[in-house]
Structure formats: structure tokens, C-alpha cells
N, C-alpha and C. Protein backbone atom coordinates (compact mmCIF):
# COMPACT_ATOMS: atom_id res chain seq x y z
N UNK A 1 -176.44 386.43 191.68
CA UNK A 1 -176.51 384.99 191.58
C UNK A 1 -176.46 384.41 192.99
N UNK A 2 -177.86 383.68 193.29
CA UNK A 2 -177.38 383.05 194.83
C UNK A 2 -177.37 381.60 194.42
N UNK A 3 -176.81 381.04 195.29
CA UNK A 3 -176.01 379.62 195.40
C UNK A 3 -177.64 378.95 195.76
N UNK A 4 -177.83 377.77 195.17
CA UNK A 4 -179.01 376.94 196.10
C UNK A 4 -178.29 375.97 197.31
N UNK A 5 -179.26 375.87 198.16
CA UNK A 5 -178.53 375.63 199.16
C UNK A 5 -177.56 374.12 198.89
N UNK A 6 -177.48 373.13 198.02
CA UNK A 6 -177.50 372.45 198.02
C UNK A 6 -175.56 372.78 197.48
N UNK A 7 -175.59 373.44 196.56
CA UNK A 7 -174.42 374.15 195.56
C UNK A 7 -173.66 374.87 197.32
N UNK A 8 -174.21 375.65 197.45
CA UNK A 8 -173.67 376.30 199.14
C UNK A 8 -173.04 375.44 200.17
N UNK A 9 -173.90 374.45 200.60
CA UNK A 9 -173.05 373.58 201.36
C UNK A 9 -171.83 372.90 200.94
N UNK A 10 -172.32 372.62 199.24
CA UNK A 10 -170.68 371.84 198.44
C UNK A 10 -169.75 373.00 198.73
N UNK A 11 -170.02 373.85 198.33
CA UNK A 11 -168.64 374.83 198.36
C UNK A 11 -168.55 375.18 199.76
N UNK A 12 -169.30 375.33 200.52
CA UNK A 12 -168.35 375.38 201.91
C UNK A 12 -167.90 374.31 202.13
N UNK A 13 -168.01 373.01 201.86
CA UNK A 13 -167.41 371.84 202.51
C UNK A 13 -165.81 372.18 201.67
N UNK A 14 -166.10 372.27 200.14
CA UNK A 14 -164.69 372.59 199.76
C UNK A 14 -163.84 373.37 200.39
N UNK A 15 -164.69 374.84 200.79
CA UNK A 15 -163.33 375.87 201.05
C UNK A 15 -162.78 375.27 202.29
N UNK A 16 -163.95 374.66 203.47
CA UNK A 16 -163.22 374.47 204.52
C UNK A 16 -162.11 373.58 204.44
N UNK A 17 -162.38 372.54 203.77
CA UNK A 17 -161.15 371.41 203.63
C UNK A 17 -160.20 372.02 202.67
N UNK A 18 -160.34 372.90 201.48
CA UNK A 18 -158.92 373.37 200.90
C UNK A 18 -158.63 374.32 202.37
N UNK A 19 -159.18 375.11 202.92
CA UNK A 19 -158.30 375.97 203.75
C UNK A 19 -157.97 374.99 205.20
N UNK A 20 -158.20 374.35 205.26
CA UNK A 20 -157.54 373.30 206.25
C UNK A 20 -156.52 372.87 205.80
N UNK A 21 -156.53 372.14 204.81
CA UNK A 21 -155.09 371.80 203.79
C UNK A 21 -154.68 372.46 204.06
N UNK A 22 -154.21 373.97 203.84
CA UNK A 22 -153.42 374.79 203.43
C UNK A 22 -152.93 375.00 204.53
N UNK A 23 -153.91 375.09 205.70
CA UNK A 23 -153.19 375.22 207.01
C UNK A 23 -152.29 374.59 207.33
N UNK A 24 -152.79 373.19 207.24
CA UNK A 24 -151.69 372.16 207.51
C UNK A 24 -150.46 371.86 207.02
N UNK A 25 -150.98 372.30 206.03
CA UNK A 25 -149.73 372.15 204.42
C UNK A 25 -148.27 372.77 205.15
N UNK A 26 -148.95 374.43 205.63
CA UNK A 26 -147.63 374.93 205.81
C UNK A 26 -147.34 374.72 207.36
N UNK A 27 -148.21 374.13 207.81
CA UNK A 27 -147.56 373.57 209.45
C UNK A 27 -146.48 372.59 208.83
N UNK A 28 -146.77 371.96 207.94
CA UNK A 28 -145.70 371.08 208.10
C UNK A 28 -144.81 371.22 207.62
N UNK A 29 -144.62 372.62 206.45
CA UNK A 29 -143.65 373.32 205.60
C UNK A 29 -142.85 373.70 206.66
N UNK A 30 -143.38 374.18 208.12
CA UNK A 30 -142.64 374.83 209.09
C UNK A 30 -141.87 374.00 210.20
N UNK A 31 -142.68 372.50 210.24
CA UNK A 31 -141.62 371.91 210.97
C UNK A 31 -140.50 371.23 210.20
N UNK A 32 -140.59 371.06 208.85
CA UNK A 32 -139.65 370.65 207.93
C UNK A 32 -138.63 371.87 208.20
N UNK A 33 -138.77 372.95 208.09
CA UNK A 33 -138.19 374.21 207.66
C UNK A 33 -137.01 374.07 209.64
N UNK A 34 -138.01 373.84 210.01
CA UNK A 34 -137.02 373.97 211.48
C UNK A 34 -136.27 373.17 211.80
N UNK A 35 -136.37 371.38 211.10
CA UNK A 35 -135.99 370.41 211.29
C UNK A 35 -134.33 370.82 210.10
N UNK A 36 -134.62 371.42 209.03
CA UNK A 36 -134.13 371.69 208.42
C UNK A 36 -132.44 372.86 208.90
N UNK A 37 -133.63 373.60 209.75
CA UNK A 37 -132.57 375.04 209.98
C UNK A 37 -131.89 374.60 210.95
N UNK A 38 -132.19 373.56 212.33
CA UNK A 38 -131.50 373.00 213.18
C UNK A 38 -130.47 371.98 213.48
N UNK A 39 -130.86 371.15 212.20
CA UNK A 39 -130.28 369.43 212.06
C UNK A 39 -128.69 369.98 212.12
N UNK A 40 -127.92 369.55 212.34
CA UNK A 40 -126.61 369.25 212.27
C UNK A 40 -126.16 367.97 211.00
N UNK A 41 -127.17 367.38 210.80
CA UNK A 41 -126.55 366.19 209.91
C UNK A 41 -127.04 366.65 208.43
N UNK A 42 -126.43 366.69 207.24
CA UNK A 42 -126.57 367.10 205.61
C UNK A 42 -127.46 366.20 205.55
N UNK A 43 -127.71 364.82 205.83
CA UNK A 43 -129.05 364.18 205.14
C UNK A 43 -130.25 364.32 205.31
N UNK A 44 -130.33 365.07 206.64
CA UNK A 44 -131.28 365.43 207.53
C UNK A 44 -131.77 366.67 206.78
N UNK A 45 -131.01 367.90 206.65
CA UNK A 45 -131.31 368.79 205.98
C UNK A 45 -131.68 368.55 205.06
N UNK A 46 -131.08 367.54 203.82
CA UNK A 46 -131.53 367.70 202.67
C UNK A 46 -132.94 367.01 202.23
N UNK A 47 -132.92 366.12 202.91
CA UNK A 47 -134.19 365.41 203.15
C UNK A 47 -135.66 366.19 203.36
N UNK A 48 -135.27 367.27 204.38
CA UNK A 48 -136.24 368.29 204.88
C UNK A 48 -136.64 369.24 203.44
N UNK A 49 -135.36 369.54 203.02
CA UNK A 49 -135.67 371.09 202.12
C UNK A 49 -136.02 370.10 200.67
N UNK A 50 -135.54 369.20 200.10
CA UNK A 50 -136.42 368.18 199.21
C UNK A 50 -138.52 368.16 199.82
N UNK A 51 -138.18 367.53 200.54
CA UNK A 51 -139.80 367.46 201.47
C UNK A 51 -140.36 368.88 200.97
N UNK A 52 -139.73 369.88 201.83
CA UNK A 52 -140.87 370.80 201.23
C UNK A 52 -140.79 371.58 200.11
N UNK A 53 -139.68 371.12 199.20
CA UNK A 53 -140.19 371.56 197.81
C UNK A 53 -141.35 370.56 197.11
N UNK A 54 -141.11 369.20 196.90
CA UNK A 54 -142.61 368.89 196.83
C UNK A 54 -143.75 369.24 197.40
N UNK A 55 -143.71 369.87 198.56
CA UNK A 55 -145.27 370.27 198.62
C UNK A 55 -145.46 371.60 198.15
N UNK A 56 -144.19 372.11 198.33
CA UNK A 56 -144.22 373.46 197.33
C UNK A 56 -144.72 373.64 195.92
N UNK A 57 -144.35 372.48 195.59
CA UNK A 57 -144.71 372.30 193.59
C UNK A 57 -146.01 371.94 193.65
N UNK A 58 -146.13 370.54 194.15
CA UNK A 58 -147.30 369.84 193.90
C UNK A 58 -148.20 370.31 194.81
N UNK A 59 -148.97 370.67 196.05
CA UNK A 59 -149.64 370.74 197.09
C UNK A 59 -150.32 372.09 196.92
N UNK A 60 -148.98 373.24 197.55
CA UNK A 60 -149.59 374.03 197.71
C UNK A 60 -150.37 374.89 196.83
N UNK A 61 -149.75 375.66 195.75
CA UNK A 61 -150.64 376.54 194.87
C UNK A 61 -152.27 375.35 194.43
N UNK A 62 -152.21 374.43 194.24
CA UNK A 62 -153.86 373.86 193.78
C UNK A 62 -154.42 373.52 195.01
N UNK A 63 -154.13 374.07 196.34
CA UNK A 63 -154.74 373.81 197.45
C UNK A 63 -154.86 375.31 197.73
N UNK A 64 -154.03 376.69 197.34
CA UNK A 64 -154.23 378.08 197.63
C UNK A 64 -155.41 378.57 196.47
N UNK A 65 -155.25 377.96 195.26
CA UNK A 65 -156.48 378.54 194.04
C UNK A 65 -157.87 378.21 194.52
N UNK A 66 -158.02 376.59 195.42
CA UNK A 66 -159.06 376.02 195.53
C UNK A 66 -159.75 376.79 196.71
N UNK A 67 -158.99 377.27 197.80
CA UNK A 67 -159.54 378.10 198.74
C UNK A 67 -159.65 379.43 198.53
N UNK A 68 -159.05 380.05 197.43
CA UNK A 68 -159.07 381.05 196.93
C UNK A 68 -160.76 381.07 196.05
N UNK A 69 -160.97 380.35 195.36
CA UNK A 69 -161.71 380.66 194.43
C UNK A 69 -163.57 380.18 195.23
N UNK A 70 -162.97 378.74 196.42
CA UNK A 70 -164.11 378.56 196.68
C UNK A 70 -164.77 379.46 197.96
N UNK A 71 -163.96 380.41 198.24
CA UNK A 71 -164.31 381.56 199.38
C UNK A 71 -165.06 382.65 198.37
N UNK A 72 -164.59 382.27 197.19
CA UNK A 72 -164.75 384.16 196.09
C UNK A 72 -166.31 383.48 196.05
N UNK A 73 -166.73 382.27 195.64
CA UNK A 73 -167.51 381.69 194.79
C UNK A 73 -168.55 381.82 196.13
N UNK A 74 -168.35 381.55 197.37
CA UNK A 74 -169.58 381.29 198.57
C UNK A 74 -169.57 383.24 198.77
N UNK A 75 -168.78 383.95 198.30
CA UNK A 75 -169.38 385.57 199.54
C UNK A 75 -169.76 386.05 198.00
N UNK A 76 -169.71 385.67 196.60
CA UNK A 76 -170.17 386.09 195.84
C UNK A 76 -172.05 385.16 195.56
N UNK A 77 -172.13 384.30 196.34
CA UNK A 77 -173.08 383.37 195.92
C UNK A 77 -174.14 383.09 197.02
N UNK A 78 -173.50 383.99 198.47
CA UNK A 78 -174.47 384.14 199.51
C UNK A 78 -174.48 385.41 199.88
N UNK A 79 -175.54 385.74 200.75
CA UNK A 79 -176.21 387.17 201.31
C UNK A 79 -174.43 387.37 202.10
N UNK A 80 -173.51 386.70 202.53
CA UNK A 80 -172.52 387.66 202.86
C UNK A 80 -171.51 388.67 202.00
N UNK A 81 -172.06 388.77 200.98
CA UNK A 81 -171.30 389.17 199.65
C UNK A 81 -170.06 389.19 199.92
N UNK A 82 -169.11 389.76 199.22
CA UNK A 82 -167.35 390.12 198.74
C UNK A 82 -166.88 391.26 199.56
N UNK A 83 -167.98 392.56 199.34
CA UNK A 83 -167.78 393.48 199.81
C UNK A 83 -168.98 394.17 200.93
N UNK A 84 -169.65 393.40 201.41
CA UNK A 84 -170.50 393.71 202.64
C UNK A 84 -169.76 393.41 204.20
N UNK A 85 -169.52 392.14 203.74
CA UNK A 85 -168.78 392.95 205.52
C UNK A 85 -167.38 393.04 205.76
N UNK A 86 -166.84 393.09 206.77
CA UNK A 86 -165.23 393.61 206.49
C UNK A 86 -164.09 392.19 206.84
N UNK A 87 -164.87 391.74 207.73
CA UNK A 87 -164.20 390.32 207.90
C UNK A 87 -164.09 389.19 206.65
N UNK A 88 -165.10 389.69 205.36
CA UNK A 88 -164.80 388.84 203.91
C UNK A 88 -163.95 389.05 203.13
N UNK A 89 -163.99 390.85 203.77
CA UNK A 89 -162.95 391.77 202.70
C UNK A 89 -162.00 391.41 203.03
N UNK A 90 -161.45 391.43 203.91
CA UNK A 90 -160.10 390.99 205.04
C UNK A 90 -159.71 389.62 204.62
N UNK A 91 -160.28 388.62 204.60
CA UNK A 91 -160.04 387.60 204.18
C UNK A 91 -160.01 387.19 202.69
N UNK A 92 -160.52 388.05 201.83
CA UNK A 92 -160.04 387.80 200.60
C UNK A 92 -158.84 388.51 200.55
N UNK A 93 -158.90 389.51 200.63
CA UNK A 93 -157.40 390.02 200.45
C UNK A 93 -156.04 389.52 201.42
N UNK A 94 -156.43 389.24 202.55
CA UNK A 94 -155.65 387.88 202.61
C UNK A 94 -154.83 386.81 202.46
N UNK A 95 -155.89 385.65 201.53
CA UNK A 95 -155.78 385.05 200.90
C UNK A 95 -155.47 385.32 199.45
N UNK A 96 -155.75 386.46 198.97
CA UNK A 96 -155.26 386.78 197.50
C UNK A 96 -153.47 387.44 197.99
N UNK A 97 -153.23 387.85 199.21
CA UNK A 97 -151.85 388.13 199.34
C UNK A 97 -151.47 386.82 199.92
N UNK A 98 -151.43 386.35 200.51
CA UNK A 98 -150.99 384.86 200.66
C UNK A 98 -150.41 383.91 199.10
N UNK A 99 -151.58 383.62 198.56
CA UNK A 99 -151.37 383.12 197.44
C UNK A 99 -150.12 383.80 196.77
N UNK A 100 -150.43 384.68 196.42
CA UNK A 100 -149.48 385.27 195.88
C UNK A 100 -147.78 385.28 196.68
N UNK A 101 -147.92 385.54 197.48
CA UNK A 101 -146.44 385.27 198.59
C UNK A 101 -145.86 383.47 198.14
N UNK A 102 -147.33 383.01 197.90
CA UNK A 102 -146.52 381.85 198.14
C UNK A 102 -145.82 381.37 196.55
N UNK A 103 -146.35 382.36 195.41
CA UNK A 103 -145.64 381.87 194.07
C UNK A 103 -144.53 382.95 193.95
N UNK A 104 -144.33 383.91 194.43
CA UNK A 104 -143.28 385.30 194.23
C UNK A 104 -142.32 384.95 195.83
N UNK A 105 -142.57 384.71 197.24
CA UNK A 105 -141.77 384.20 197.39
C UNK A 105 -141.52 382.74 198.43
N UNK A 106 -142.38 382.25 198.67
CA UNK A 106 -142.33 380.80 199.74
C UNK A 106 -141.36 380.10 198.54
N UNK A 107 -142.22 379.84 197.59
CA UNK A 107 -141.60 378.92 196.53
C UNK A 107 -140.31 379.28 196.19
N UNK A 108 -139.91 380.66 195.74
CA UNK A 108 -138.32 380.64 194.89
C UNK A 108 -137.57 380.58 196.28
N UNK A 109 -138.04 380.57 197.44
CA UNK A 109 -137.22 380.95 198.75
C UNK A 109 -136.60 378.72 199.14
N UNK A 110 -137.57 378.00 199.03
CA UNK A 110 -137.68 377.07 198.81
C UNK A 110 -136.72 376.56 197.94
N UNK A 111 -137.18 376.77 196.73
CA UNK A 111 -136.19 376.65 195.62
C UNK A 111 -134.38 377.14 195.98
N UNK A 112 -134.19 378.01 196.66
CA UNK A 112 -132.35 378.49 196.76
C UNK A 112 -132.25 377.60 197.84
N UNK A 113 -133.19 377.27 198.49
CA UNK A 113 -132.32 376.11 199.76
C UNK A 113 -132.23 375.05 199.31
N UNK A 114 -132.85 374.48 198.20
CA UNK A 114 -132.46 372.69 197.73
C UNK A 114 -131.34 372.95 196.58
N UNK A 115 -131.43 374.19 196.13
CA UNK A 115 -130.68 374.25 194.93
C UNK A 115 -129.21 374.52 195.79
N UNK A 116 -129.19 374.88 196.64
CA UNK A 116 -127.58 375.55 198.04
C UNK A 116 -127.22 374.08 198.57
N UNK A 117 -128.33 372.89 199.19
CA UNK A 117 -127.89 371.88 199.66
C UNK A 117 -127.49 371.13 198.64
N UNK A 118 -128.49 370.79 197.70
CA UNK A 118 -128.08 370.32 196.48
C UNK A 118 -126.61 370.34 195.89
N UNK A 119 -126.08 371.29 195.89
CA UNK A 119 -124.88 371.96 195.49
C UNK A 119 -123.89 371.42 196.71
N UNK A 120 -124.26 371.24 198.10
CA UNK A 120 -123.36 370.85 198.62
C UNK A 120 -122.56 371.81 199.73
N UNK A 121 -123.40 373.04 199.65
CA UNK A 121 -123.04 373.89 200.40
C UNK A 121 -123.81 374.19 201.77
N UNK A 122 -124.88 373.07 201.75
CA UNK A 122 -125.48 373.26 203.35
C UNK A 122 -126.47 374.03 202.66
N UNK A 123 -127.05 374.48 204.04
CA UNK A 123 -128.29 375.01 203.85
C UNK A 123 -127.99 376.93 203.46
N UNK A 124 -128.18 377.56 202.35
CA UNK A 124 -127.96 378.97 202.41
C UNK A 124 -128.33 380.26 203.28
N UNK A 125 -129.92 379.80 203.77
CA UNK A 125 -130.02 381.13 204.94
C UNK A 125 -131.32 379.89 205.48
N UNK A 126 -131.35 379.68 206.72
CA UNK A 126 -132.62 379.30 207.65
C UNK A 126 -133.84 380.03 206.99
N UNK A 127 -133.60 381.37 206.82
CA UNK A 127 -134.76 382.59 206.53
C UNK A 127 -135.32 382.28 205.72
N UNK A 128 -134.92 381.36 204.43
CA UNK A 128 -135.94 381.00 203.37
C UNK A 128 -136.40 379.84 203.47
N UNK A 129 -136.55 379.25 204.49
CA UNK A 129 -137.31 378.02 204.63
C UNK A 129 -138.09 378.27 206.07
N UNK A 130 -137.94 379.47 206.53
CA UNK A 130 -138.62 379.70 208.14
C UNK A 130 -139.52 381.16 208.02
N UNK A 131 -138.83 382.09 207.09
CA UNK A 131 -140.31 382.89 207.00
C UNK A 131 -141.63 383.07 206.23
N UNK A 132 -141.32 382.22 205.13
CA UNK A 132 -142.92 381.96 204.38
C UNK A 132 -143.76 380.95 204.91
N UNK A 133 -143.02 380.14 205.77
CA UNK A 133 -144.20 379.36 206.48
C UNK A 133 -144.72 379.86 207.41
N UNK A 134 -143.66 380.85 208.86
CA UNK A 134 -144.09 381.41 209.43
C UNK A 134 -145.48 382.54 209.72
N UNK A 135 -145.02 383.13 208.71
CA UNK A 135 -145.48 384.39 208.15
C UNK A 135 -147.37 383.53 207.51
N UNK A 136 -147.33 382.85 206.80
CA UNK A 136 -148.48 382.68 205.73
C UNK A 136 -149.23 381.61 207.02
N UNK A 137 -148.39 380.78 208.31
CA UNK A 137 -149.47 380.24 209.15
C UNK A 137 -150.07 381.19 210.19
N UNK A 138 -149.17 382.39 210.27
CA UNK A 138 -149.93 383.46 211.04
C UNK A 138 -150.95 384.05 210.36
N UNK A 139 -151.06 384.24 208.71
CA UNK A 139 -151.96 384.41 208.44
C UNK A 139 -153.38 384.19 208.23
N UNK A 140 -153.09 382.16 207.90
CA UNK A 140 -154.27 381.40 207.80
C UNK A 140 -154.94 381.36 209.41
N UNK A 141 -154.12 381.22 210.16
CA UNK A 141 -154.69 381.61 212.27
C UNK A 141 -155.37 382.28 212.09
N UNK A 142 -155.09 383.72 211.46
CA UNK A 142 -156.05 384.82 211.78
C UNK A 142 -157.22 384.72 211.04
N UNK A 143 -157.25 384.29 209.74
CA UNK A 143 -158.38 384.00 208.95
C UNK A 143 -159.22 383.22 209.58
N UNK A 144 -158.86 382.31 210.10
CA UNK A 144 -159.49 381.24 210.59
C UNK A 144 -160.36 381.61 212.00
N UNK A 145 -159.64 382.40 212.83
CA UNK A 145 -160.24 383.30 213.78
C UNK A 145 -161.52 384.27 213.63
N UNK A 146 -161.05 384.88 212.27
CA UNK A 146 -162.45 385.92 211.78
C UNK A 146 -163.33 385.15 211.17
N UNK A 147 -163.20 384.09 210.45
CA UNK A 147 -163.68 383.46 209.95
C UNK A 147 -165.28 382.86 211.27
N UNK A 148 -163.93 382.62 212.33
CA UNK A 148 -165.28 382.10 213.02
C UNK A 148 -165.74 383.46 214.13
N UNK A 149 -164.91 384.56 214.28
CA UNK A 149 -165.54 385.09 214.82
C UNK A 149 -166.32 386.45 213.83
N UNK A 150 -166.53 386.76 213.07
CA UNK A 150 -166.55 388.06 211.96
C UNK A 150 -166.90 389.14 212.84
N UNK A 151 -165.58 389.60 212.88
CA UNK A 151 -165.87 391.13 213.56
C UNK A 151 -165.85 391.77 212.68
N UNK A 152 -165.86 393.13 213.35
CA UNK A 152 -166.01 394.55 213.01
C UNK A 152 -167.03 395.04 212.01
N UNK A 153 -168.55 393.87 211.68
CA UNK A 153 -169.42 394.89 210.68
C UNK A 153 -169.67 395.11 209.25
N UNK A 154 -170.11 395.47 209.12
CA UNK A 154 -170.91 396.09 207.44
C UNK A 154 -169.63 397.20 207.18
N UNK A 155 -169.20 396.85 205.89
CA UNK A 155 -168.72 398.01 204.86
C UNK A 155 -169.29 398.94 204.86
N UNK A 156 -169.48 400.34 204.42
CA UNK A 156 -170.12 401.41 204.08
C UNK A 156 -170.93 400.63 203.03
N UNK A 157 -170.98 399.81 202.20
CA UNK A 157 -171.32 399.55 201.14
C UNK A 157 -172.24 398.40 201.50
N UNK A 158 -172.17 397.93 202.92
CA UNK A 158 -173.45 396.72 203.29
C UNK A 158 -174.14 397.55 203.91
N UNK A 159 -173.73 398.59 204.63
CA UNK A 159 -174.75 399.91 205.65
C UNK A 159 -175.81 399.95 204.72
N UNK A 160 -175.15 400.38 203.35
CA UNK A 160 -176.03 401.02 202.51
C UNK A 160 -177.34 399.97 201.84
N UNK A 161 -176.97 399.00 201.14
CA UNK A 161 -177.64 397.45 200.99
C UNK A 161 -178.55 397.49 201.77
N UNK A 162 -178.15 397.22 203.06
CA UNK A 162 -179.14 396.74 204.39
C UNK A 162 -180.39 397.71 204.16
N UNK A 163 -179.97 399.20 204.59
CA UNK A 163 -180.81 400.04 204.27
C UNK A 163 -181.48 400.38 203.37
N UNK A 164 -181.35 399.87 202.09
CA UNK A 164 -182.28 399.95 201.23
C UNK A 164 -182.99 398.48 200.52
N UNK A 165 -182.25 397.27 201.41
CA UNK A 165 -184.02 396.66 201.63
C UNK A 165 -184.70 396.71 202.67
N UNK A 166 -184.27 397.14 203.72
CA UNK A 166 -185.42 397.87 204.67
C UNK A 166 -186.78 398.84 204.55
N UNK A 167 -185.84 399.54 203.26
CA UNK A 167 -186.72 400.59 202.35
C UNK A 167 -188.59 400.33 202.53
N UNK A 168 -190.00 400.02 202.34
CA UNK A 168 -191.18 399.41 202.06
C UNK A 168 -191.19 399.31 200.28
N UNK A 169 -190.72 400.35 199.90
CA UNK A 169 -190.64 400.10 198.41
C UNK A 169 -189.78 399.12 198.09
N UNK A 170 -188.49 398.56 198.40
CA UNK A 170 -187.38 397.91 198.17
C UNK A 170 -188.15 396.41 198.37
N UNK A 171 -188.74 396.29 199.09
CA UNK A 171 -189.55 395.00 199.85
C UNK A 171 -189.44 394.18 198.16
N UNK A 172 -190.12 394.32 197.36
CA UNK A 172 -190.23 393.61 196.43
C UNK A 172 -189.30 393.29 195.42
N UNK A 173 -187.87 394.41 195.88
CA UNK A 173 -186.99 394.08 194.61
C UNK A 173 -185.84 393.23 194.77
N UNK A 174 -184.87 392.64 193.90
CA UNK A 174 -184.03 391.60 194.47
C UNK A 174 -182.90 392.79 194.65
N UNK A 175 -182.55 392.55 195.71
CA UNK A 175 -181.26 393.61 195.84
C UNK A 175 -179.75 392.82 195.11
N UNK A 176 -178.73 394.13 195.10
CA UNK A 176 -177.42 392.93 194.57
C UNK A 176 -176.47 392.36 195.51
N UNK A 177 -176.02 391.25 194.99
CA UNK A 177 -175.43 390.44 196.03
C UNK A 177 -173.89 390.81 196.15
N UNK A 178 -173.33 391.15 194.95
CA UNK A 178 -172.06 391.50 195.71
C UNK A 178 -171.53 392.14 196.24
């Protein structure tokens, strides 16, 4: 299935702006998270770790599905397929571990620091409000890096593709895209 160009440009305009979101999302999960781990004053903290549980609930996962699905939808829907080159592969899996980090643990990590201030006991560990942001904006950096630079090449499995529409017999057939 290829995308017409018209369908192609929509979904790249999507993925880029959900994966911009997301970038941003957790830049700001991370200066909350530091404003949070540093403050000396309880309102300050609580204020912070409130803050980024709403974007935790509401924001992030329908801003991680949307870049999730509209990256699957453009390397399944253009000549860069899923599994042709390694910088798509890399980045889906990625983003499919990202996502996932962020419902198994950004979020419940989130969740014990409002539920600890909440309670009245301060903040419970810095660590759960400073390494899932950390961690998941080093990841979207690097995506974002391959993204614009795509290193390292063809899969064994685009080597092979390439080479057999090069084929003179192949000339006429539609090869597969994913």
C-alpha cells in the first residue's frame, strides 16, 4: 500500500508535530521534575509533581500513540518501509520502548510522588520524577538526530528488495513495501 502523496505529506505533518509534542512534553516533565526535586518550599513541590501528573494522564500517552502510529503508517506507506533501513527499525523500536516506559514506568513513577506529597510527606525519591523524563528526552534527541541524519543503511532485507528491482525481469513488477 503506498500513501498518495497528498495522504504522505498529512501524515508527516502529523508525526512531526506529535513527535515534537512529545519532545516538548517531556522537556517540560523535566524541568517540573527538577523544580520539583530542588524547591525547598512544599507548595512549590507540590505544585510541580500535580503539573506533571496532568500531562502524564492527559498529554502524554495520545501524543506517544499519535507518533507511534503516524511513523508505523508513513515507513509502512512509503518506499522507506518498516524494515528496509535500520535507522526506521531503530526508531520504531524506540518509540514502541518509549511508549511503553512511559505507561509501565514514567507514569506510576509520577503517580508515588503526588500520592508521597499529597500525603504530606514531601517528595518520596527525586528518581521518580527525574529519570523517565531524563531517560525518554535522551531518547526522542536521538530519534530526532537519525531521523534527520539516517545512518547506517539497508537491512539485509532492503539489500535484498533493492536488488531484485534492479533485476530486468523485476522492472515490471510492484515489489513489497514493507
Amino acid at each position: 500500500m503506498k500513501l498518495s502523496r497528498p495522504a504522505r505529506r498529512a501524515s508527516l505533518v502529523v508525526h512531526v508535530v506529535a513527535s515534537a509534542g512529545w519532545l516538548g512534553l517531556t522537556l517540560g516533565l523535566l524541568a517540573l521534575g527538577v523544580t520539583a526535586a530542588t524547591s525547598g518550599s512544599a507548595v512549590t513541590v507540590e505544585a510541580s509533581v500535580r503539573t506533571m501528573k496532568l500531562f502524564a494522564d492527559w498529554l502524554l500517552l495520545p501524543v506517544a500513540f499519535l507518533s507511534l502510529f503516524s511513523g508505523l503508517l508513513l515507513s509502512l506507506g512509503t518506499a522507506w518501509g518498516l524494515a528496509r533501513h535500520r535507522w526506521v527499525c531503530t526508531k520504531f523500536w524506540l518509540t514502541l520502548a518509549t511508549t511503553t516506559a512511559t505507561v509501565f514506568a514514567l507514569r506510576p513513577g509520577v503517580n508515588a510522588a503526588v500520592a508521597g506529597v499529597a500525603a504530606g510527606g514531601g517528595l518520596p525519591d527525586a528518581g521518580d520524577v527525574l529519570m523517565g523524563p531524563i531517560v525518554s528526552l535522551s531518547a526522542y534527541l536521538f530519534m530526532t538526530v537519525i531521523s534527520i541524519l539516517k545512518p547506517w543503511g539497508l537491512t539485509r532485507r532492503g539489500r535484498r528488495l533493492r536488488a531484485a528491482a534492479r533485476r530486468p525481469e523485476a522492472a515490471g513488477r510492484v515489489t513489497e513495501v514493507v
